[in-house]
C-alpha atoms as a PDB file:
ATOM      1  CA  UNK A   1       0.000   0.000   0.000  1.00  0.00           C
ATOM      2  CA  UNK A   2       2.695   2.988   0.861  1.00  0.00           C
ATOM      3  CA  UNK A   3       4.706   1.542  -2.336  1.00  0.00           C
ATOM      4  CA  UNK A   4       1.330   2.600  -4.554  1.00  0.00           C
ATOM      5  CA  UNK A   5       1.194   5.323  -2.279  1.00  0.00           C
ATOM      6  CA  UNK A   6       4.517   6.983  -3.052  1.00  0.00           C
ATOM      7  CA  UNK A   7       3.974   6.149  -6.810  1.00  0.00           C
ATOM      8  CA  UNK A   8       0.903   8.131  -7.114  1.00  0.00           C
ATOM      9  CA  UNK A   9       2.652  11.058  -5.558  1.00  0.00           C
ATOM     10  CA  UNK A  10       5.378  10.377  -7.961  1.00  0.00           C
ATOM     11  CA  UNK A  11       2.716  10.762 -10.618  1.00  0.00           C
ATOM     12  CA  UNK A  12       1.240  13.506  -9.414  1.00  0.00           C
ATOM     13  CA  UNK A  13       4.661  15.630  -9.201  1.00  0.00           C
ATOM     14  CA  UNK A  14       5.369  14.625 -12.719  1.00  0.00           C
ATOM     15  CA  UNK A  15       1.979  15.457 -13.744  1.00  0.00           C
ATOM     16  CA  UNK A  16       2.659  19.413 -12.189  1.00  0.00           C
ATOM     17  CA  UNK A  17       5.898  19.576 -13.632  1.00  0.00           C
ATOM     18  CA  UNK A  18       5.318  18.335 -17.131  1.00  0.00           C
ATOM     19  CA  UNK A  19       2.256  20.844 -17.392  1.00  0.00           C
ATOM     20  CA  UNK A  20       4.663  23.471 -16.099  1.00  0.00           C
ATOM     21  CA  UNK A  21       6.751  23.216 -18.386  1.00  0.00           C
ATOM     22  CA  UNK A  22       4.645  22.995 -21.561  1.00  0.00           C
ATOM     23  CA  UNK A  23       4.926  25.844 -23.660  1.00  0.00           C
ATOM     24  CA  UNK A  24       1.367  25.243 -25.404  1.00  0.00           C
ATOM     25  CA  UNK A  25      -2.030  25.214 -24.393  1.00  0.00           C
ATOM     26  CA  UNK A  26      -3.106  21.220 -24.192  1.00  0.00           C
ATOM     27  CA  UNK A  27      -5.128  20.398 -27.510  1.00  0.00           C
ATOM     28  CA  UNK A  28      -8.398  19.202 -25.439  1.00  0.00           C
ATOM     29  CA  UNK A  29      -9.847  16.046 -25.254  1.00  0.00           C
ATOM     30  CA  UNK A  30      -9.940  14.263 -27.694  1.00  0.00           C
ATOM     31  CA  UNK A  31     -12.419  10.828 -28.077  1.00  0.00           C
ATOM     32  CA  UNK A  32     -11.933   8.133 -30.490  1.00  0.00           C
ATOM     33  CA  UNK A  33     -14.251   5.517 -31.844  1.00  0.00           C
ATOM     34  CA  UNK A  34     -11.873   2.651 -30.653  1.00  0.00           C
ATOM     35  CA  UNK A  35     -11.873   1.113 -27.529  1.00  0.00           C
ATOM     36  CA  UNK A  36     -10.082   1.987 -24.484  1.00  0.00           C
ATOM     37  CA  UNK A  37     -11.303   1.093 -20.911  1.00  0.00           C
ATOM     38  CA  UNK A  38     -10.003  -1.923 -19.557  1.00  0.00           C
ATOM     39  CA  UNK A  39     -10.829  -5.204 -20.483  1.00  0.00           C
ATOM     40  CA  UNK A  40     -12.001  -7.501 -18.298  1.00  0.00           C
ATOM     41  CA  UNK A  41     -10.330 -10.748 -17.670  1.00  0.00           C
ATOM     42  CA  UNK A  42     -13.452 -12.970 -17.540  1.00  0.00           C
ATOM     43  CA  UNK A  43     -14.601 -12.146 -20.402  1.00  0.00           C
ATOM     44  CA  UNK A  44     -11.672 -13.931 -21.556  1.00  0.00           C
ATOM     45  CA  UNK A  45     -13.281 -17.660 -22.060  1.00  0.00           C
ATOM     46  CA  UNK A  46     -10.718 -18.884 -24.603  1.00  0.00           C
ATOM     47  CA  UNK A  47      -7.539 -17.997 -26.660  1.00  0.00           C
ATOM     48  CA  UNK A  48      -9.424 -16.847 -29.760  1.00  0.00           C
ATOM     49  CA  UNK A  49     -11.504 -14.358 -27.643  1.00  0.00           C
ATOM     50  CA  UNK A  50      -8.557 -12.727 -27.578  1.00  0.00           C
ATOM     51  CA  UNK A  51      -8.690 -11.767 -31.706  1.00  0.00           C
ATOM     52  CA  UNK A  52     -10.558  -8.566 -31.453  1.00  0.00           C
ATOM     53  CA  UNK A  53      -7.631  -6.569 -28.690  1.00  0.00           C
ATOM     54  CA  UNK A  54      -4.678  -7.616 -31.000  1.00  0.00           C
ATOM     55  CA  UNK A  55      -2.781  -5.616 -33.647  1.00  0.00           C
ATOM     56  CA  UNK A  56      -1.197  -8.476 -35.837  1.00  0.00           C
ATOM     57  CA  UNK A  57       2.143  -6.835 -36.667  1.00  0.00           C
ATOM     58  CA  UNK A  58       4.501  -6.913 -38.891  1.00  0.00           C
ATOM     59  CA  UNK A  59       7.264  -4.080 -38.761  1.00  0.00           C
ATOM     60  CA  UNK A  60      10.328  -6.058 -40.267  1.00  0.00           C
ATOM     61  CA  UNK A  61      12.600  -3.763 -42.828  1.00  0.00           C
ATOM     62  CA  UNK A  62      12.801  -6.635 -45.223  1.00  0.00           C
ATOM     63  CA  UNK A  63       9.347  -7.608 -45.397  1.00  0.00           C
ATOM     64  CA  UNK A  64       7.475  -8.247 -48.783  1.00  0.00           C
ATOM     65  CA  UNK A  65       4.187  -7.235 -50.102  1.00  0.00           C
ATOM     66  CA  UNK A  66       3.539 -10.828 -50.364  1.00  0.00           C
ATOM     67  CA  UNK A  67       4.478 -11.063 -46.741  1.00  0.00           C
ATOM     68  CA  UNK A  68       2.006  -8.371 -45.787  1.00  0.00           C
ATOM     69  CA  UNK A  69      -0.591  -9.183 -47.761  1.00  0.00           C
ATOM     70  CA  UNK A  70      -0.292 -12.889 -46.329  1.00  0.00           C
ATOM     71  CA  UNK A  71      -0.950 -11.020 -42.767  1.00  0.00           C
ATOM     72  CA  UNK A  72      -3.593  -8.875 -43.480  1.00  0.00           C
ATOM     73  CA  UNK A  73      -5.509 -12.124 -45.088  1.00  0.00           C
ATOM     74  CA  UNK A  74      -4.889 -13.852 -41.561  1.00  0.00           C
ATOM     75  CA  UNK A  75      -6.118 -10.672 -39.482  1.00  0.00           C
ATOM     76  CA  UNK A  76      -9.316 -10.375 -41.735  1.00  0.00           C
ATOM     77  CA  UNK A  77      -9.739 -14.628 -41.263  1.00  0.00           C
ATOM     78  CA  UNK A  78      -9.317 -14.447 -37.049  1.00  0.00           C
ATOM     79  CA  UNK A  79     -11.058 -10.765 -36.761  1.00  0.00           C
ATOM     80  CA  UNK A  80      -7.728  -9.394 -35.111  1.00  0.00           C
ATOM     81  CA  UNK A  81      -8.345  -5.630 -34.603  1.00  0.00           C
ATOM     82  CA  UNK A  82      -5.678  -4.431 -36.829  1.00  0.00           C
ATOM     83  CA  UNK A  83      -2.860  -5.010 -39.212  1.00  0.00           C
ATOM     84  CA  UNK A  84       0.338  -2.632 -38.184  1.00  0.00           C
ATOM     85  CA  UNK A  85       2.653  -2.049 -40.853  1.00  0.00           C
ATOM     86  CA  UNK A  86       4.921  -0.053 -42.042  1.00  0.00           C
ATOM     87  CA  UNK A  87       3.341   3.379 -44.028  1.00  0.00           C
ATOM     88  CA  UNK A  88       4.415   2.162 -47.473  1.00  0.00           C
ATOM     89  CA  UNK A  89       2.196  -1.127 -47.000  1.00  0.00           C
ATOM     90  CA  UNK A  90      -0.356   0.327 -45.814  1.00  0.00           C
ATOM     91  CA  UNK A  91      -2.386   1.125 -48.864  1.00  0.00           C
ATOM     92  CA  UNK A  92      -2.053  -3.172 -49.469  1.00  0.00           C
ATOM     93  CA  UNK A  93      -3.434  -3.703 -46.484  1.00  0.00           C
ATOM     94  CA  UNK A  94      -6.332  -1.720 -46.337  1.00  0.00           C
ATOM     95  CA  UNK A  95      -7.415  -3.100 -49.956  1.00  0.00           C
ATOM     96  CA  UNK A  96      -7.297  -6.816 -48.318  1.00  0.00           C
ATOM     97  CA  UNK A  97      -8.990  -5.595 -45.273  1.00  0.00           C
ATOM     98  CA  UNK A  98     -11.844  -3.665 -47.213  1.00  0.00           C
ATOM     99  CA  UNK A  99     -15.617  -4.527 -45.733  1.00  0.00           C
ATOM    100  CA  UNK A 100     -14.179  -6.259 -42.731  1.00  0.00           C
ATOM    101  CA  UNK A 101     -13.846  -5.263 -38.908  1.00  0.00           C
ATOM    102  CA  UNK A 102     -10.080  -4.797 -38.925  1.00  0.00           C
ATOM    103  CA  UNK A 103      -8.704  -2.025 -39.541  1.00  0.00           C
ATOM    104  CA  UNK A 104      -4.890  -0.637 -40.658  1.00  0.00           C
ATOM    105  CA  UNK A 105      -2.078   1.035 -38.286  1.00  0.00           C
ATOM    106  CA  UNK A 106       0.359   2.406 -39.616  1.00  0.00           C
ATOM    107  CA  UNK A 107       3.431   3.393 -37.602  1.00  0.00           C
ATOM    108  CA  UNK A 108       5.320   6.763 -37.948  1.00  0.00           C
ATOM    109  CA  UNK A 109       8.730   8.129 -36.530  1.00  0.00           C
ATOM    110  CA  UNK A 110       9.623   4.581 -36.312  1.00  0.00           C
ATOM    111  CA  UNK A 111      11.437   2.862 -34.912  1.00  0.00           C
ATOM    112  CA  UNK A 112      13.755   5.771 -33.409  1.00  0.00           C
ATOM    113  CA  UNK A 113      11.573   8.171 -32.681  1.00  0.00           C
ATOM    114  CA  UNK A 114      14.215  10.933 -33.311  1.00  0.00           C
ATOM    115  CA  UNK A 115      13.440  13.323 -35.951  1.00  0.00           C
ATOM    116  CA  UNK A 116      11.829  16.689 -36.445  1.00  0.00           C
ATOM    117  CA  UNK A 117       7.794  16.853 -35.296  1.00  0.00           C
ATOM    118  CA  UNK A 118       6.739  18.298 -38.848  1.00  0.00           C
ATOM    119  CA  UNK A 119       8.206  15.080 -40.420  1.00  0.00           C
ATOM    120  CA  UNK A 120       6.465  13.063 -38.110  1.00  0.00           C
ATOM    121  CA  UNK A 121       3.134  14.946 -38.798  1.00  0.00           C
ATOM    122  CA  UNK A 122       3.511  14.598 -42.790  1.00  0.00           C
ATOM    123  CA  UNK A 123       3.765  11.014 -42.290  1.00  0.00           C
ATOM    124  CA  UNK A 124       0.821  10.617 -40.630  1.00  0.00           C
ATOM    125  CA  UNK A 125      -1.095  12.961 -42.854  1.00  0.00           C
ATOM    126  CA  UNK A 126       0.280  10.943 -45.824  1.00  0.00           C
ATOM    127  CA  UNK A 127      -0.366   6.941 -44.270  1.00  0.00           C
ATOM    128  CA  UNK A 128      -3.743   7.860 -43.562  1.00  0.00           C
ATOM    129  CA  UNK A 129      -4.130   9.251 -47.442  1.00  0.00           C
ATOM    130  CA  UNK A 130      -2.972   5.878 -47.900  1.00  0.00           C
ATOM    131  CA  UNK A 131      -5.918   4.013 -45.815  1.00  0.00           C
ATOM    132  CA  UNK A 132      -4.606   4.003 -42.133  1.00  0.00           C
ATOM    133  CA  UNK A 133      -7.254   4.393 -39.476  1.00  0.00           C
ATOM    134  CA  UNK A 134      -4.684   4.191 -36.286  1.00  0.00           C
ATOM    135  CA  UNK A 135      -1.484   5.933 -36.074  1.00  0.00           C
ATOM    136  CA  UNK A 136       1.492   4.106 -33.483  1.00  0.00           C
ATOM    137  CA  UNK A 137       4.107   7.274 -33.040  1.00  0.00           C
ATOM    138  CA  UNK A 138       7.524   6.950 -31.364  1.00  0.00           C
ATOM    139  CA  UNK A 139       7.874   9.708 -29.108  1.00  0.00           C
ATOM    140  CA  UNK A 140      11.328  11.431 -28.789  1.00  0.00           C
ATOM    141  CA  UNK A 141      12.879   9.471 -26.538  1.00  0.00           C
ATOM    142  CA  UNK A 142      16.554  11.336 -26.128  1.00  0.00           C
ATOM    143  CA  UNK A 143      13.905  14.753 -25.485  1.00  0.00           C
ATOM    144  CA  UNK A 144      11.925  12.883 -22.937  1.00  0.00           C
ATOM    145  CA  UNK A 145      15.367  11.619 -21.263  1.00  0.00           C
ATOM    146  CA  UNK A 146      16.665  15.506 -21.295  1.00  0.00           C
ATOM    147  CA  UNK A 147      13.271  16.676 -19.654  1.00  0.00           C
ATOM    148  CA  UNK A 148      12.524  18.817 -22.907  1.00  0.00           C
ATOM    149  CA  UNK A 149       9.020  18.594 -22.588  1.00  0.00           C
ATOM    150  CA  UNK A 150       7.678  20.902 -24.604  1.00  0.00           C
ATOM    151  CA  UNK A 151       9.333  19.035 -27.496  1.00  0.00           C
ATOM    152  CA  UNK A 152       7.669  15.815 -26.532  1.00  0.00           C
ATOM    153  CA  UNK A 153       4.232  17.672 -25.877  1.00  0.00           C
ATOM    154  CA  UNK A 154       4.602  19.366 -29.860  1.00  0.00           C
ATOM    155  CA  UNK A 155       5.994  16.054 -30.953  1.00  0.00           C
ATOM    156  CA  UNK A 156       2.977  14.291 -30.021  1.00  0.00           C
ATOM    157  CA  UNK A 157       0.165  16.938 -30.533  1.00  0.00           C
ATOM    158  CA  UNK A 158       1.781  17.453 -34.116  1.00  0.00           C
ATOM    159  CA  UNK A 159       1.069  14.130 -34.885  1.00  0.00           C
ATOM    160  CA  UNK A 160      -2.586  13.922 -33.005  1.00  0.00           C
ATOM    161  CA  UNK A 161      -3.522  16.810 -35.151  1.00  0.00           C
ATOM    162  CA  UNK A 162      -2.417  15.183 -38.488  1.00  0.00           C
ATOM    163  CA  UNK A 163      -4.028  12.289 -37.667  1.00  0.00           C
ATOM    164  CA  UNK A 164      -7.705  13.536 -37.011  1.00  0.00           C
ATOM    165  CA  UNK A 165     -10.126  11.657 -36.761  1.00  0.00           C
ATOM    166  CA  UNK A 166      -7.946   8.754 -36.213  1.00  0.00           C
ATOM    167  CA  UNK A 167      -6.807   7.754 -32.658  1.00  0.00           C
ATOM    168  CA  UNK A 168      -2.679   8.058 -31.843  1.00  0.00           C
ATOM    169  CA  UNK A 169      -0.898   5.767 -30.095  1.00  0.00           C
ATOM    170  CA  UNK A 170       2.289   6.609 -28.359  1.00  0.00           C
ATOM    171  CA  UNK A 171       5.257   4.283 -27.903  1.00  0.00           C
ATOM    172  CA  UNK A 172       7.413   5.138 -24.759  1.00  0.00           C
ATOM    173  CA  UNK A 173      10.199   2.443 -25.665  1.00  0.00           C
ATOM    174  CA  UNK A 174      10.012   1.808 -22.080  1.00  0.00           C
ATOM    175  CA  UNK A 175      13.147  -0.411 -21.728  1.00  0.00           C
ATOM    176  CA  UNK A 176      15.161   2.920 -22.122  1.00  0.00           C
ATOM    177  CA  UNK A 177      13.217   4.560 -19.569  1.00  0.00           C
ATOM    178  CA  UNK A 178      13.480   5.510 -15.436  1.00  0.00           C
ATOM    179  CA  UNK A 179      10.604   5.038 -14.177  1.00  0.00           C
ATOM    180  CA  UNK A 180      10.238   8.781 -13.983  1.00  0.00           C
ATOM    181  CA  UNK A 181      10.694   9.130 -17.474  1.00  0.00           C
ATOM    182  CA  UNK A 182       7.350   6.870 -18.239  1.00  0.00           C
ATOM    183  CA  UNK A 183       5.285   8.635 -16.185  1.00  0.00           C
ATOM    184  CA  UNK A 184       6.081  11.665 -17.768  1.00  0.00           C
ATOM    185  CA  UNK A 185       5.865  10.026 -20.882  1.00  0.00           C
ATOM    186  CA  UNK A 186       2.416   8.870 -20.190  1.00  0.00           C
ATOM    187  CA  UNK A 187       1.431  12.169 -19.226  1.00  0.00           C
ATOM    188  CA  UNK A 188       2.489  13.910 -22.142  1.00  0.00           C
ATOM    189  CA  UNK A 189       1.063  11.850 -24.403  1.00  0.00           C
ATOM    190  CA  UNK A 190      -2.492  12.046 -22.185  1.00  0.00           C
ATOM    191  CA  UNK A 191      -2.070  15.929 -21.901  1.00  0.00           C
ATOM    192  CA  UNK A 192      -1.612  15.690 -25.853  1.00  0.00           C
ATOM    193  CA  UNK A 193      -4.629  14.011 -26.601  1.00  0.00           C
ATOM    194  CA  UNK A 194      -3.124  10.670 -27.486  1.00  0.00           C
ATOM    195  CA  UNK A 195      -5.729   7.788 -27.528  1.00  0.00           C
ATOM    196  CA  UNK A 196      -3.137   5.144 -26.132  1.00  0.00           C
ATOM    197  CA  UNK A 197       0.282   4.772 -24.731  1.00  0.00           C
ATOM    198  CA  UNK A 198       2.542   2.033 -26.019  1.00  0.00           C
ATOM    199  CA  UNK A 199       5.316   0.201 -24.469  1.00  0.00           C
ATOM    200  CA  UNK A 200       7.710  -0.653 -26.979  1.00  0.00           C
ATOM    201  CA  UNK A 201       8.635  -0.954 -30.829  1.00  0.00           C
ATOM    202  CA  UNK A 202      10.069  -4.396 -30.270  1.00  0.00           C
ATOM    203  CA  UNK A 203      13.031  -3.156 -31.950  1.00  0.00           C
ATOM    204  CA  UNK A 204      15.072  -1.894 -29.302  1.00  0.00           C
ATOM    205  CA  UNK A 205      16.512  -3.958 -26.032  1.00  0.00           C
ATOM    206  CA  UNK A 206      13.517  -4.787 -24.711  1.00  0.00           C
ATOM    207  CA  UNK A 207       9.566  -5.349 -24.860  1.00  0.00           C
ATOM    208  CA  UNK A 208       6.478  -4.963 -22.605  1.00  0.00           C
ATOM    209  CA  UNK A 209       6.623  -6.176 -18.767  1.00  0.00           C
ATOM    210  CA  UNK A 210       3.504  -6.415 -16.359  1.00  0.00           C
ATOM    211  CA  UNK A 211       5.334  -3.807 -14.088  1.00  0.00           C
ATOM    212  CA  UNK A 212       4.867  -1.480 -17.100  1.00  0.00           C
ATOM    213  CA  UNK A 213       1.594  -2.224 -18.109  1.00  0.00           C
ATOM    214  CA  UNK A 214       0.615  -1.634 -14.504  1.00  0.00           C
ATOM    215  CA  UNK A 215       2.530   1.426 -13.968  1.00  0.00           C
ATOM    216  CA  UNK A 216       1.306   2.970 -17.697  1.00  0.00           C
ATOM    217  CA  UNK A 217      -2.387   2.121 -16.641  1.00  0.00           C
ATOM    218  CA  UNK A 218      -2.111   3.743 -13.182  1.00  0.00           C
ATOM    219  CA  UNK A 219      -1.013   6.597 -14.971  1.00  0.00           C
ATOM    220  CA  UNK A 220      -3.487   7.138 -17.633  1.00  0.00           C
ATOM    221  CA  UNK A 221      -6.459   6.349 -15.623  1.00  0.00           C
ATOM    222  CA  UNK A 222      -9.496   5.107 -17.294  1.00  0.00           C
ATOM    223  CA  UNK A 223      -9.858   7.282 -20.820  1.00  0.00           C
ATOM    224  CA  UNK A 224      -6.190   6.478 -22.188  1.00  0.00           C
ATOM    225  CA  UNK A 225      -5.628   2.848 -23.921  1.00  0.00           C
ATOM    226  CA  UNK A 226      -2.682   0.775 -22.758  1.00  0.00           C
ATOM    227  CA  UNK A 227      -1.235  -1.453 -25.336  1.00  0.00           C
ATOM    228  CA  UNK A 228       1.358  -4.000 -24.726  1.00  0.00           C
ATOM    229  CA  UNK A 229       3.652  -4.946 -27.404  1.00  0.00           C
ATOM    230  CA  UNK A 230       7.260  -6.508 -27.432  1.00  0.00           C
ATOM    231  CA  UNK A 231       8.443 -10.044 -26.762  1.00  0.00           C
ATOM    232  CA  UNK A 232       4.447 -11.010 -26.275  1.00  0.00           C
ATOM    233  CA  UNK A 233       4.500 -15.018 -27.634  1.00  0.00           C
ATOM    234  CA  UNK A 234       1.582 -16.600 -26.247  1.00  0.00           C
ATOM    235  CA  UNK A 235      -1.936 -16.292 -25.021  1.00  0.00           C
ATOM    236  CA  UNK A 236      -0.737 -17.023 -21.444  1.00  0.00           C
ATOM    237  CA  UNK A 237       1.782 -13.779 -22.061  1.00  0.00           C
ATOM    238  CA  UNK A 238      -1.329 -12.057 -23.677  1.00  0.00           C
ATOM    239  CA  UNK A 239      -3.381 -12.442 -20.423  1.00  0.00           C
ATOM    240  CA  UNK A 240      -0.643 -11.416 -17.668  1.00  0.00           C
ATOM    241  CA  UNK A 241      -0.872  -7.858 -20.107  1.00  0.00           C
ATOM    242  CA  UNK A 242      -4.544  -7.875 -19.733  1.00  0.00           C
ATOM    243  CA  UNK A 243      -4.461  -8.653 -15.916  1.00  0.00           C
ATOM    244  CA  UNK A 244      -2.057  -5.788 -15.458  1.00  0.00           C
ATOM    245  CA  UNK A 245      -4.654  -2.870 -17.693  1.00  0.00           C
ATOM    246  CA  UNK A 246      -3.583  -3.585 -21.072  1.00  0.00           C
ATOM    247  CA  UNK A 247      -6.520  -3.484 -23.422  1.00  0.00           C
ATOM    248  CA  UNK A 248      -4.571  -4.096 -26.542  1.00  0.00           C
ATOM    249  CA  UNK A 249      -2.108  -6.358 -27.673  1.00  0.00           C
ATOM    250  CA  UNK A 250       0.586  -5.859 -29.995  1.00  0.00           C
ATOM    251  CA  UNK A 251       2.409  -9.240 -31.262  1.00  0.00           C
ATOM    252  CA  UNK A 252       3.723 -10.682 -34.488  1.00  0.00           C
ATOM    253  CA  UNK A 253       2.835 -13.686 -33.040  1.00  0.00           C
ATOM    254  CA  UNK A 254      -1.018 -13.491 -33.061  1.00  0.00           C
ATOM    255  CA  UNK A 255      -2.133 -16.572 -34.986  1.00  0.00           C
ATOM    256  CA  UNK A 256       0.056 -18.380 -31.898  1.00  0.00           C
ATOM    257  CA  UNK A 257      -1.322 -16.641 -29.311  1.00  0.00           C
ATOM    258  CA  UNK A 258      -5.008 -17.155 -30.828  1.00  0.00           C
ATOM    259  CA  UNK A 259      -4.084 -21.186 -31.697  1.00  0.00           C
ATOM    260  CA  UNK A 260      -3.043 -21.504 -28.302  1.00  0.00           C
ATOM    261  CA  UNK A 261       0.915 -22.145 -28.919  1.00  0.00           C
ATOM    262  CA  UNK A 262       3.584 -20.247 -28.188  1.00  0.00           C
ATOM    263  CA  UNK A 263       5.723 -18.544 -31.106  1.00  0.00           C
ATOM    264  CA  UNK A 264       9.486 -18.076 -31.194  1.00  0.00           C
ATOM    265  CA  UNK A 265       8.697 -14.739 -33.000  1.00  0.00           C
ATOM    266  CA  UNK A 266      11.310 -11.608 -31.787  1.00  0.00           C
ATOM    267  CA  UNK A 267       8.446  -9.229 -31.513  1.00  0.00           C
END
């Protein structure tokens, strides 16, 4: 109890601080026909219930539009909620996933996260020309580390307002973090008007852990999605994620996780 204690009063001081600091007004509230609040666990019943909180992903540099196309067909077959890919595949996938339930991500500033806010914006205005429907940023994650918050606030509202209507998700890359430096991350991206907050590109040293999930959630409250991607193989990893506030998943590894096997797959 004092533990949760202290962190909320962490949160709390971060929260001050990071609105101190922001050189712009926050862009409002923003809501988003996608859901956010927490799922709950017993509504769970079996591995493919799972289908409709996971982003089937595939980010790899070297992948095909064959390869894409191939993943988009098994997202529209298991009614996963998305297909994430990379902007230039994006216009593939959302001819495959035409007249069906899922719908396509594309992800921008990825998978560094460290270039100019106006680039970051353009992409997003140009993969939703292309057929996105969810954007999945990477935030600035040297500017977060140096405390420049107002570049983290502009790097994230610039890319909230390029994507309107469609809901932003930010990716923390939480295995480079302090534990200070995700809260303020997740507050940020809140006080921007993101829709979700991300843990991880799967491309750096690490991926999503229940101690993050938990911490993101406590943060966000209630209105702000958590998704958990990174190093997420299995249905069993899937639910842990859920347990801890996650209400979307994020795994290369989906048809596994919905089959009820576990995948070797790196993301």
């Amino acid at each position: 109890m004092a533990q949760a204690e202290d962190t909320q009063r962490s949160i709390e001081e971060i929260a001050d601080r990071v609105r101190g600091s922001l050189s712009a007004p926050r862009t409002g509230e923003v809501r988003h026909a996608v859901r956010t609040a927490r799922i709950a666990p017993d509504s769970i019943r079996s591995n493919a219930d799972l289908a409709p909180y996971i982003d089937h992903t595939l980010l790899k540099p070297e992948a095909t539009r064959e390869d894409v196309s191939r993943v988009a067909r098994e997202a529209r077959e298991h009614g996963f909620a998305t297909v994430c890919v990379n902007a230039s595949h994006v216009a593939t996938v959302a001819g495959i996933l035409e007249g069906s339930s899922t719908v396509p991500i594309a992800v921008v500033g990825f998978p560094l996260g460290a270039t100019f806010p106006s680039v970051k914006a353009f992409e997003a205005r140009e993969a939703i020309a292309a057929g996105a429907r969810e954007i999945d940023m990477v935030l600035h994650v040297g500017a977060l580390k140096a405390r420049d918050y107002a570049l983290v606030f502009e790097d994230i509202s610039r890319v909230v307002e390029a994507s309107r209507p469609w809901p932003v998700k930010v990716i923390l890359e939480t295995c480079l973090l302090s534990q200070e430096e995700k809260i303020a991350g997740c507050v940020l991206a809140r006080e921007a008007g993101a829709a979700f907050v991300k843990t991880s590109t799967g491309f750096s040293t690490g991926g999503a852990t229940v101690e993050d999930i938990a911490l993101m959630r406590q943060v966000v409250g209630e209105e702000v999605g958590v998704k958990a991607s990174g190093g997420i193989r299995s249905a069993e990893d899937a639910l842990k994620m859920i347990a801890a506030g996650a209400n979307r998943i994020g795994a290369s590894a989906s048809v596994a996780i919905v089959s009820g096997q576990k995948s070797t797959a790196k993301y």
